[in-house]
Protein backbone atom coordinates (compact mmCIF):
# COMPACT_ATOMS: atom_id res chain seq x y z
CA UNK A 1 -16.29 69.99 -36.35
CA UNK A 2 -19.48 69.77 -34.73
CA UNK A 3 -19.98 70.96 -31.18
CA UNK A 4 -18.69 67.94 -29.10
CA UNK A 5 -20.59 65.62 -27.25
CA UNK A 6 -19.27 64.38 -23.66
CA UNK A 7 -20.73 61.30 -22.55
CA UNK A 8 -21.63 60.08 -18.75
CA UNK A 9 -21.82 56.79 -17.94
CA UNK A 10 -22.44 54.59 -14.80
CA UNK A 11 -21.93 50.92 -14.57
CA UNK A 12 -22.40 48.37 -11.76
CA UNK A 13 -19.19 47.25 -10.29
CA UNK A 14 -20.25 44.43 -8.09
CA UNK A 15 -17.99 42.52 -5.37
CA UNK A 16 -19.97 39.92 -4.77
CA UNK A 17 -18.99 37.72 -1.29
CA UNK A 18 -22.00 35.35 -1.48
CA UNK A 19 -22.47 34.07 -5.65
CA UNK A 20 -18.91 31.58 -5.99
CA UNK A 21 -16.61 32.01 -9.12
CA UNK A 22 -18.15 29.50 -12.26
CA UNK A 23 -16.17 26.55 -12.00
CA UNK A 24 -15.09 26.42 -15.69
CA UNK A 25 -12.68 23.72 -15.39
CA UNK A 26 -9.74 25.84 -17.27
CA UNK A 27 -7.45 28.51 -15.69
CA UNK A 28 -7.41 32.29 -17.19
CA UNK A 29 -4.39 31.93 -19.55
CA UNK A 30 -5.76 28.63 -20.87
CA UNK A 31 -9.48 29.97 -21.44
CA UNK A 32 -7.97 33.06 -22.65
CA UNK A 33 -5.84 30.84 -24.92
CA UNK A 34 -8.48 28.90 -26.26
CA UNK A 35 -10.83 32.00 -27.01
CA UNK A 36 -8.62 33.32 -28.57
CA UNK A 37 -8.27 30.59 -30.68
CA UNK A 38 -12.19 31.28 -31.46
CA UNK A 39 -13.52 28.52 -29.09
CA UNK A 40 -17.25 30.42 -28.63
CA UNK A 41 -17.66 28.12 -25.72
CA UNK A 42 -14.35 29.77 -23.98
CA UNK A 43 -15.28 33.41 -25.38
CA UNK A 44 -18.40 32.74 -23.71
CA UNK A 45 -17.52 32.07 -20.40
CA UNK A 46 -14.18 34.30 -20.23
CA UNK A 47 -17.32 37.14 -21.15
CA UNK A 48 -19.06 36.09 -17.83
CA UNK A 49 -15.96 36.18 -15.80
CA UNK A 50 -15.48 39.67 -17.14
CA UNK A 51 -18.99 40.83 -16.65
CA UNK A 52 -18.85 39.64 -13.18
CA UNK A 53 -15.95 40.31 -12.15
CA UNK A 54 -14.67 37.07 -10.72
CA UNK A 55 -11.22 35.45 -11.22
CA UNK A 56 -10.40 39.19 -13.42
CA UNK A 57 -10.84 42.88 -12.74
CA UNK A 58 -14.18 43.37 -13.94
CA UNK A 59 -14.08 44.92 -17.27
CA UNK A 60 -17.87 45.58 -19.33
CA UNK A 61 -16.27 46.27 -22.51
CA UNK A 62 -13.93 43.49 -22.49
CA UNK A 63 -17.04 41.22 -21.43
CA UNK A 64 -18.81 42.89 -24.50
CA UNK A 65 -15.87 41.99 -26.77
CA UNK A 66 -15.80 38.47 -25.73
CA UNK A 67 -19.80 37.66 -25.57
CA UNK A 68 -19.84 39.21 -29.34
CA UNK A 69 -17.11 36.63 -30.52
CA UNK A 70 -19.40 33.98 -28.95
CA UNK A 71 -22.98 35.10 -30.19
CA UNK A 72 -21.64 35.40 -33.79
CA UNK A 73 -20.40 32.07 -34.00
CA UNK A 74 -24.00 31.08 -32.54
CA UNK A 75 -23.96 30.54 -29.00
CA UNK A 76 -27.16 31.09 -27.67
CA UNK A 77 -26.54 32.25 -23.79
CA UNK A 78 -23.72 34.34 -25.22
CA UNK A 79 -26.41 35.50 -27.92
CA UNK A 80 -28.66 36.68 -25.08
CA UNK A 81 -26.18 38.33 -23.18
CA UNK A 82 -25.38 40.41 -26.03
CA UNK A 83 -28.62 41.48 -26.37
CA UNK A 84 -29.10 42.28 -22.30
CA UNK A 85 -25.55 44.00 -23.10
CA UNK A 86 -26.94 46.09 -25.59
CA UNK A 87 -30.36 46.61 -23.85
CA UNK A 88 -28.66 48.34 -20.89
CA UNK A 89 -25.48 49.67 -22.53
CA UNK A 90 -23.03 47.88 -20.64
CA UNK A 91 -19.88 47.61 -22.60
CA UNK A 92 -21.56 49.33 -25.52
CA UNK A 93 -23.85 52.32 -26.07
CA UNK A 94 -27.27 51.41 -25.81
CA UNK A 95 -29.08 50.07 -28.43
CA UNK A 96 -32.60 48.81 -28.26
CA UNK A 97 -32.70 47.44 -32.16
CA UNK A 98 -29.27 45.61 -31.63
CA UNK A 99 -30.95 43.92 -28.22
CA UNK A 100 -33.80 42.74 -30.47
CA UNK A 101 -31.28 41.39 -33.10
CA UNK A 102 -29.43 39.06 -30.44
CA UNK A 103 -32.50 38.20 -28.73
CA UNK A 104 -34.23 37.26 -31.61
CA UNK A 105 -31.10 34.73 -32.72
CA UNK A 106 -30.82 33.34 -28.94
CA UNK A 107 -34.67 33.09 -28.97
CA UNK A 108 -35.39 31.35 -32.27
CA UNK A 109 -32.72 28.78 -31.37
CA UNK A 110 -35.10 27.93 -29.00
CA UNK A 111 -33.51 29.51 -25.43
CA UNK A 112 -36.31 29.97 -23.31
CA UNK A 113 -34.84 33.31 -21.13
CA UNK A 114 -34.23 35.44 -25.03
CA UNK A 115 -38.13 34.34 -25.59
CA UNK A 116 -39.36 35.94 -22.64
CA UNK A 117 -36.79 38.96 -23.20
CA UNK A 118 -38.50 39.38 -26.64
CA UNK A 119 -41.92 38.98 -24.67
CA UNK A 120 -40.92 41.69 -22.84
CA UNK A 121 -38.93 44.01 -25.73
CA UNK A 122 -42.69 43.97 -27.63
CA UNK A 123 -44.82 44.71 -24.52
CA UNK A 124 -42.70 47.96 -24.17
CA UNK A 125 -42.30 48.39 -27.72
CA UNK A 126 -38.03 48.86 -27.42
CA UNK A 127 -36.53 48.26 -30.39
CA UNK A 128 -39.92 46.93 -31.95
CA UNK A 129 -43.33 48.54 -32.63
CA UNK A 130 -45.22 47.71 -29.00
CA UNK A 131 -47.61 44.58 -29.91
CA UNK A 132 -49.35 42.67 -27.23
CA UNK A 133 -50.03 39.83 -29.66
CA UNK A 134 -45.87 39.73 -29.92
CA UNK A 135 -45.66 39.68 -26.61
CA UNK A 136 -47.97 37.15 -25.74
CA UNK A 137 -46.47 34.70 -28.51
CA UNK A 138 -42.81 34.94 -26.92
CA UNK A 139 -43.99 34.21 -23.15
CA UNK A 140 -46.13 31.23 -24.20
CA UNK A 141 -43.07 30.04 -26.12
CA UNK A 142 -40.89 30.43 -23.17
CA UNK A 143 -43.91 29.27 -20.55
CA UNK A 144 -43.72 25.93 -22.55
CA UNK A 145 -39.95 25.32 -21.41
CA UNK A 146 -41.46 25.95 -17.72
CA UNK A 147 -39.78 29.72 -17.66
CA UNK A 148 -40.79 31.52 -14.37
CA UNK A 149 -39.89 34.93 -15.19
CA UNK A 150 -42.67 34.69 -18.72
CA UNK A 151 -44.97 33.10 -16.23
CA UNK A 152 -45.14 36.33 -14.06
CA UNK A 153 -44.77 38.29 -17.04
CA UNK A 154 -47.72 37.23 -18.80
CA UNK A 155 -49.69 36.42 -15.28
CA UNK A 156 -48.93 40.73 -15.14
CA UNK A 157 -51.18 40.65 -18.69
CA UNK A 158 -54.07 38.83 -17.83
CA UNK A 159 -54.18 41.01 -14.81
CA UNK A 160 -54.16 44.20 -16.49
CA UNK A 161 -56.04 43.25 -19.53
CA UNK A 162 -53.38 43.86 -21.71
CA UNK A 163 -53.92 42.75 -25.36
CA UNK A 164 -56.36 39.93 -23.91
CA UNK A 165 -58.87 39.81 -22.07
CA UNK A 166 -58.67 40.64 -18.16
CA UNK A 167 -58.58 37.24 -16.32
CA UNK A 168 -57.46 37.83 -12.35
CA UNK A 169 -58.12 33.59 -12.09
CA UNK A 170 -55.54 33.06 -14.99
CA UNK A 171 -53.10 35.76 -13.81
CA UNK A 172 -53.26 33.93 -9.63
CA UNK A 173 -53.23 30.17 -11.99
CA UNK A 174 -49.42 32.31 -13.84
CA UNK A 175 -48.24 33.53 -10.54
CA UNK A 176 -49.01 30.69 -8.43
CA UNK A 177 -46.55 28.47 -10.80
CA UNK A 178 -43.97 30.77 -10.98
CA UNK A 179 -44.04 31.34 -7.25
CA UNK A 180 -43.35 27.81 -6.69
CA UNK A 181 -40.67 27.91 -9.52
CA UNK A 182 -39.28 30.41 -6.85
CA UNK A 183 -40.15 33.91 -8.92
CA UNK A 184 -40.35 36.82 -6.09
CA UNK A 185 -41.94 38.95 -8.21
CA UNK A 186 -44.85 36.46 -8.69
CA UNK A 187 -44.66 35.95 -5.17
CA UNK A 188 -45.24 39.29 -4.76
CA UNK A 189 -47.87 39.74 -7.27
CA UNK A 190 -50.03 36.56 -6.00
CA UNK A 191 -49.58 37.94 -2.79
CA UNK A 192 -51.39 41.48 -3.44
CA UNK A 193 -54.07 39.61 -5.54
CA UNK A 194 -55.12 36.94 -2.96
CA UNK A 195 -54.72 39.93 0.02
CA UNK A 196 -56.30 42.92 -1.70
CA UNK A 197 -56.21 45.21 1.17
CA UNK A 198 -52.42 45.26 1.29
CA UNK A 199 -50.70 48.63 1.02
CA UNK A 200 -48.36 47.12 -1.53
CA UNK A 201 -48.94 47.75 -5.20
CA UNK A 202 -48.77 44.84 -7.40
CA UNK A 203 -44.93 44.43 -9.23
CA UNK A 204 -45.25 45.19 -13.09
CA UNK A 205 -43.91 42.99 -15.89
CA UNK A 206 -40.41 42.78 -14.82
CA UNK A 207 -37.36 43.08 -17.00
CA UNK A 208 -35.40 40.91 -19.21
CA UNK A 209 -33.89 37.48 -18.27
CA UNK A 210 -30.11 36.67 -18.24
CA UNK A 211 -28.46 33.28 -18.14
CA UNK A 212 -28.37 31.72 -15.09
CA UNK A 213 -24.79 32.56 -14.75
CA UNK A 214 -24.98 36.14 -14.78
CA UNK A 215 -25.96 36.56 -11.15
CA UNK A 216 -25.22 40.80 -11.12
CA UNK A 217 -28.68 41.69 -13.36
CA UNK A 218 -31.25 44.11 -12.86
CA UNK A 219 -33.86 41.20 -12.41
CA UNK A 220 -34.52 37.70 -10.50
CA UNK A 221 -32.46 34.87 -12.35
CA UNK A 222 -34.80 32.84 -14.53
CA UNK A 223 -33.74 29.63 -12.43
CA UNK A 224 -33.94 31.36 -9.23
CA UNK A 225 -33.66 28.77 -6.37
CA UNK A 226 -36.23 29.35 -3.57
CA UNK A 227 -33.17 29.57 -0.99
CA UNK A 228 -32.73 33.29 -2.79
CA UNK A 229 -34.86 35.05 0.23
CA UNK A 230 -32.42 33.62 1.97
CA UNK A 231 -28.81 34.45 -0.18
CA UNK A 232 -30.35 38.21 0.58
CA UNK A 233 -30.89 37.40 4.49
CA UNK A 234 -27.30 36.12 4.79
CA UNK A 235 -25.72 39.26 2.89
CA UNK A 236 -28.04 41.53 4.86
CA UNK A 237 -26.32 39.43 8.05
CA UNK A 238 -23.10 40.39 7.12
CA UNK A 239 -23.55 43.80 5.83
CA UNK A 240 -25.32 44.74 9.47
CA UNK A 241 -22.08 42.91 10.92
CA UNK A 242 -19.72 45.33 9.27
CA UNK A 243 -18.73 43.96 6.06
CA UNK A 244 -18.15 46.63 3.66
CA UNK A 245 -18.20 43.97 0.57
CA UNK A 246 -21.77 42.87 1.91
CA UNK A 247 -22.51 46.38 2.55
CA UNK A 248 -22.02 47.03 -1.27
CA UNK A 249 -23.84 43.97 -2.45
CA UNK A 250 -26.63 44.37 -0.41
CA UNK A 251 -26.83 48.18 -1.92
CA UNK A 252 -26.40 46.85 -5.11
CA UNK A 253 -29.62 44.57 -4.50
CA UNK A 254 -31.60 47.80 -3.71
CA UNK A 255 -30.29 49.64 -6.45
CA UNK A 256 -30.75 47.36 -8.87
CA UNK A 257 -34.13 45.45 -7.39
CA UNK A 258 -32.41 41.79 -7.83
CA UNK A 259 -34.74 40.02 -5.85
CA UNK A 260 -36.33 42.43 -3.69
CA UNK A 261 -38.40 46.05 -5.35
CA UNK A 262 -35.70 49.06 -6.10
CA UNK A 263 -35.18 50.96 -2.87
CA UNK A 264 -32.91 53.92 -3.80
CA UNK A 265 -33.25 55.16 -0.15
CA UNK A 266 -31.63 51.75 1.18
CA UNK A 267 -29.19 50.98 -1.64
CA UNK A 268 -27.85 54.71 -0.54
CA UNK A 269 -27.77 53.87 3.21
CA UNK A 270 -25.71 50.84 2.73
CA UNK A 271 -23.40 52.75 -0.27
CA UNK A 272 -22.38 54.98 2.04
CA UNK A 273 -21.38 52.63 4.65
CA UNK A 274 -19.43 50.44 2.58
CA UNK A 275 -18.09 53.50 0.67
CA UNK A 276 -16.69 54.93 4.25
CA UNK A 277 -14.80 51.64 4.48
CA UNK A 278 -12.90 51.87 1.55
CA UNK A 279 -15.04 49.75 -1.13
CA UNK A 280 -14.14 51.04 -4.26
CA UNK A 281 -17.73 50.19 -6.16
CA UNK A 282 -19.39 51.68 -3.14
CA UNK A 283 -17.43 55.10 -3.35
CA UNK A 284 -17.92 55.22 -7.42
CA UNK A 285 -22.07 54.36 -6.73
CA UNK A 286 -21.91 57.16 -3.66
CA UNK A 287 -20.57 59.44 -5.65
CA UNK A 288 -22.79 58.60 -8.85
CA UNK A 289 -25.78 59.14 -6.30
CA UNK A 290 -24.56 62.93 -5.45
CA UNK A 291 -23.77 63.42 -8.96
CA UNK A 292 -27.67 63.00 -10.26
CA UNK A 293 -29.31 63.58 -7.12
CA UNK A 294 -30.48 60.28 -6.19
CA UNK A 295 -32.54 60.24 -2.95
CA UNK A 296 -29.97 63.02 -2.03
CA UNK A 297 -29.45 66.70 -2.48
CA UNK A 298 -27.48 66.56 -5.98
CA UNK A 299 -23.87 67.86 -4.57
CA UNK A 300 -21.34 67.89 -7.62
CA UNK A 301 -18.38 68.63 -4.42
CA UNK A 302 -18.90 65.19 -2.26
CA UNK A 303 -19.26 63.05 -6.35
CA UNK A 304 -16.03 64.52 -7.25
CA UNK A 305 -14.56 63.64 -3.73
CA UNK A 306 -15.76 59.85 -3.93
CA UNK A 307 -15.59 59.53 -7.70
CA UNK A 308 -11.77 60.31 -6.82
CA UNK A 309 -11.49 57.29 -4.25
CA UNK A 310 -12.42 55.25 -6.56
CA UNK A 311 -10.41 56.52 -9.79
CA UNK A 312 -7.31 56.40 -7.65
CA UNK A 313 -7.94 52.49 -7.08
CA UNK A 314 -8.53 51.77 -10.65
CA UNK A 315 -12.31 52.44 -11.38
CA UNK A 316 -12.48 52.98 -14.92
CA UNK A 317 -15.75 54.60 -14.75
CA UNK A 318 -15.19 56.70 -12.18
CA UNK A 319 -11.92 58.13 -13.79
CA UNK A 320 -13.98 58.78 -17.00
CA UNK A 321 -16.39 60.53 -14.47
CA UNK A 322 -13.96 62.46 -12.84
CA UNK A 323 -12.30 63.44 -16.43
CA UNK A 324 -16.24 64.45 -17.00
CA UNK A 325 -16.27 66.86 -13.79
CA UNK A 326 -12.47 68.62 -14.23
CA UNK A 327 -14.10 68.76 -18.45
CA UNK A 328 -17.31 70.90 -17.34
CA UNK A 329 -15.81 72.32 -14.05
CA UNK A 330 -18.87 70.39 -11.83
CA UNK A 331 -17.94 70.41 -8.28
CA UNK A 332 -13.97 70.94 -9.07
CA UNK A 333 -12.15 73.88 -10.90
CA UNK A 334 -12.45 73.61 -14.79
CA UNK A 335 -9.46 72.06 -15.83
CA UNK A 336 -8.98 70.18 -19.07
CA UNK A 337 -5.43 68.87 -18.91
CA UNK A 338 -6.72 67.11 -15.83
CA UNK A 339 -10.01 66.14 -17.40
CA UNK A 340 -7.83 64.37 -20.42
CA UNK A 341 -5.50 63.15 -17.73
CA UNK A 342 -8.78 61.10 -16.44
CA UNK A 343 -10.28 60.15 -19.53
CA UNK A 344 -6.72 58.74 -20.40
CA UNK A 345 -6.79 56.65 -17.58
CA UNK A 346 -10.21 55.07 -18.41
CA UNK A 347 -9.56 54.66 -22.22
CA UNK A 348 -6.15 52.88 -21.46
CA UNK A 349 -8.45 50.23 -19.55
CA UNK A 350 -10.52 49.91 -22.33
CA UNK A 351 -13.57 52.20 -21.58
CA UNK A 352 -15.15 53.20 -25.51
CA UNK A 353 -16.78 56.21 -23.88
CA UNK A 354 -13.38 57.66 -22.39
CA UNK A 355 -11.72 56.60 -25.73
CA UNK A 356 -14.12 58.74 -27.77
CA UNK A 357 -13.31 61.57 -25.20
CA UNK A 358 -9.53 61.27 -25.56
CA UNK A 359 -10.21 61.41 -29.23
CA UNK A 360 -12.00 64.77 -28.75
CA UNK A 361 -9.76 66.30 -26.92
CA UNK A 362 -6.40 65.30 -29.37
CA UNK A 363 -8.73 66.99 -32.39
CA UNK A 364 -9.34 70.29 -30.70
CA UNK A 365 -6.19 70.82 -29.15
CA UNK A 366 -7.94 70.79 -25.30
CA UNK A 367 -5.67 69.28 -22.16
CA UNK A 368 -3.28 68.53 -24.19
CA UNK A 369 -1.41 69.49 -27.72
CA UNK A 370 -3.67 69.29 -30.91
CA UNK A 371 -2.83 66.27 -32.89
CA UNK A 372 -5.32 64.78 -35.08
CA UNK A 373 -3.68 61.53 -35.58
CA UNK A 374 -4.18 60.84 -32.49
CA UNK A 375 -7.33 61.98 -32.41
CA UNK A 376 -8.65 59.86 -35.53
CA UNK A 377 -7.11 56.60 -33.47
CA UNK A 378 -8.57 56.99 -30.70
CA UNK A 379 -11.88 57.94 -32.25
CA UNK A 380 -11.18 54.61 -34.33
CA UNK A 381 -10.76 52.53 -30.79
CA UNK A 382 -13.87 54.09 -29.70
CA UNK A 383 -15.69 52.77 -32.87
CA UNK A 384 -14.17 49.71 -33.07
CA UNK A 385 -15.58 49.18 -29.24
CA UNK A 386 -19.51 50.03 -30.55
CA UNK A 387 -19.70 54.05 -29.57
CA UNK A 388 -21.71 55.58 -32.36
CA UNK A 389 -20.62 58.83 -31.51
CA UNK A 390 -17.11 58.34 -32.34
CA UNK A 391 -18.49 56.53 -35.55
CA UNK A 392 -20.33 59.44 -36.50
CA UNK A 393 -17.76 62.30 -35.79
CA UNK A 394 -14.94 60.23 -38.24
CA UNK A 395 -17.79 60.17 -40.48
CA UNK A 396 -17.91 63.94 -40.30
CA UNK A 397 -14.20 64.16 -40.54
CA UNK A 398 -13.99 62.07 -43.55
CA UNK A 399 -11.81 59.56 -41.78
């Protein structure tokens, strides 16, 4: 048996107050009913209610499982979701190549947000040799449906001279339309063109588009409404009021720069505020920020002390976290029967990382008693849900 391979993950656990549940028109059992049935239109949007977290416990992998159904039957949106699934690894391992695949199918249908995400996949050159030309090809495509987000994009381009020739009129002519399409980013960018002695630098090519029902993603919506400044404004309102669910969100919003540019040093301000009230995405993202040291002194003691809130209220990730700590002795006393105790929680909910440590764990006889059955199904769940690893180690094993 090769040395084994722990894996770290963190997801974003939203609670949105402001974004409303999708009115679907079904209840849960009956969606749930018909998708299992193989209705892609139902796996689809039980996948969204999953990835957001609204109506259900959010869940990634059982939003992964679901959009998967519905892109291989040919949905488009849930097509590009996959791919933004895969791009990020949430609900999966990450997988640049597999983010191309499902982008390419969503974009060839003809879905303008999977053209600019392949715009944007061959100006970085993930999962594809980096081409300009490529890049270039998919914006126009999706500029042609009116897409904001490839407007900026390719606005970002002409500015820097990237694959074509530098053209500042051209890249004010991009952002100017997508600004009025409501893009902040282009706002942004016209604005440091048109007022060069700002002390702002101009936003780079911004990442991938997701369907305008996935409100939690790292970037602007597509179809971003020009009230957005506003959405932020009223969350802001709320958060400064006390609301620990606002306090997250608005966090989440720096963390994640939806909307506004990444601010570590605010999303951490407002973490910790909403953390000290009891949110339980707050306390997993507080204690993900002391575990790797962002924009505070890296402190394994106060992760495992709010990676524990958070695993005692549920938080999948945060129990395979925890598991992760008591499995390398980081801030706690090594201790592997609690580590598997953790890791047991998380795979039970359906985590393929914690699944594929469980696994480990039954094959070497740590935490718990040796028992390679056990081990193998585990391993086997863990595969089944997309984690190479575990692929790779039954490989090894012969099983």
């Amino acid at each position: 048996m090769s040395r084994k391979i722990r894996a770290l993950i963190a997801l974003f656990c939203a609670a949105s107050v402001i974004v409303s549940i999708p009115a679907f028109g079904a209840t849960l059992n009956e969606l749930k009913r018909r998708a299992k049935k193989g209705d892609a239109s139902s796996q689809y949007e039980l996948a969204v209610m999953y990835d957001e977290g609204k109506g259900v416990k959010e869940n990634k992998f059982e939003a992964f499982k679901w959009y998967k159904k519905s892109a291989e039957q040919g949905h488009v949106k849930a097509q590009n979701s996959l791919g933004r699934a895969y791009e990020n690894g949430w609900g999966a391992p990450q997988n640049y190549d597999e983010a191309v695949k499902w982008y390419r199918k969503a974009a060839d249908q003809g879905y303008a947000p999977a053209q600019c995400n392949m715009g944007w996949m061959y100006k970085n050159g993930w999962g594809v040799p980096q081409n300009y030309t490529e890049a270039f090809r998919w914006y126009s495509k999706a500029i042609e449906q009116g897409n904001a987000r490839a407007m900026n994009n390719l606005g970002w381009m002409y500015q820097n001279g990237l694959g074509i020739e530098k053209n500042l009129d051209e890249a004010k002519r991009l952002y100017r339309i997508a600004a009025d399409k409501g893009d902040s980013y282009a706002k942004k960018n016209l604005s440091n063109l048109e007022n060069p002695g700002s002390d702002s630098k101009t936003v780079p090519q911004q990442q991938m588009q997701t369907n305008t029902l996935i409100s939690k993603a790292k970037t602007v919506d597509w179809a971003q409404k020009e009230g957005e400044s506003d959405k932020i404004s009223r969350i802001r309102q709320a958060a400064e009021n006390g609301d620990a669910r606002a306090q997250y969100e608005l966090g989440r919003i720096y963390d994640e720069a939806d909307g506004v540019l990444e601010d570590k040093s605010e999303a951490l301000q407002w973490y910790r505020l909403a953390a000290e009230q009891g949110n339980t995405g707050a306390e997993f993202k507080l204690g993900w920020f002391y575990h790797k040291g962002y924009r505070v002194r890296k402190d394994y003691k106060e992760a495992a002390k709010w990676y524990l809130k958070a695993a005692e209220k549920g938080h999948l990730t945060a129990q395979n976290n925890l598991g992760y700590m008591y499995d390398k002795g980081e801030g706690v006393n090594k201790d592997k029967k609690e580590a598997f105790r953790w890791y047991l929680k998380a795979a039970e909910q359906g985590s393929n990382v914690a699944q594929y440590n469980v696994g480990i764990q039954y094959l070497q006889g740590e935490g718990v008693r040796q028992d390679v059955d056990l081990g193998v199904k585990w391993l086997k769940r863990a595969a089944n849900n997309g984690y190479e690893d575990a692929k790779k180690v039954l490989r090894k094993i012969g099983r």
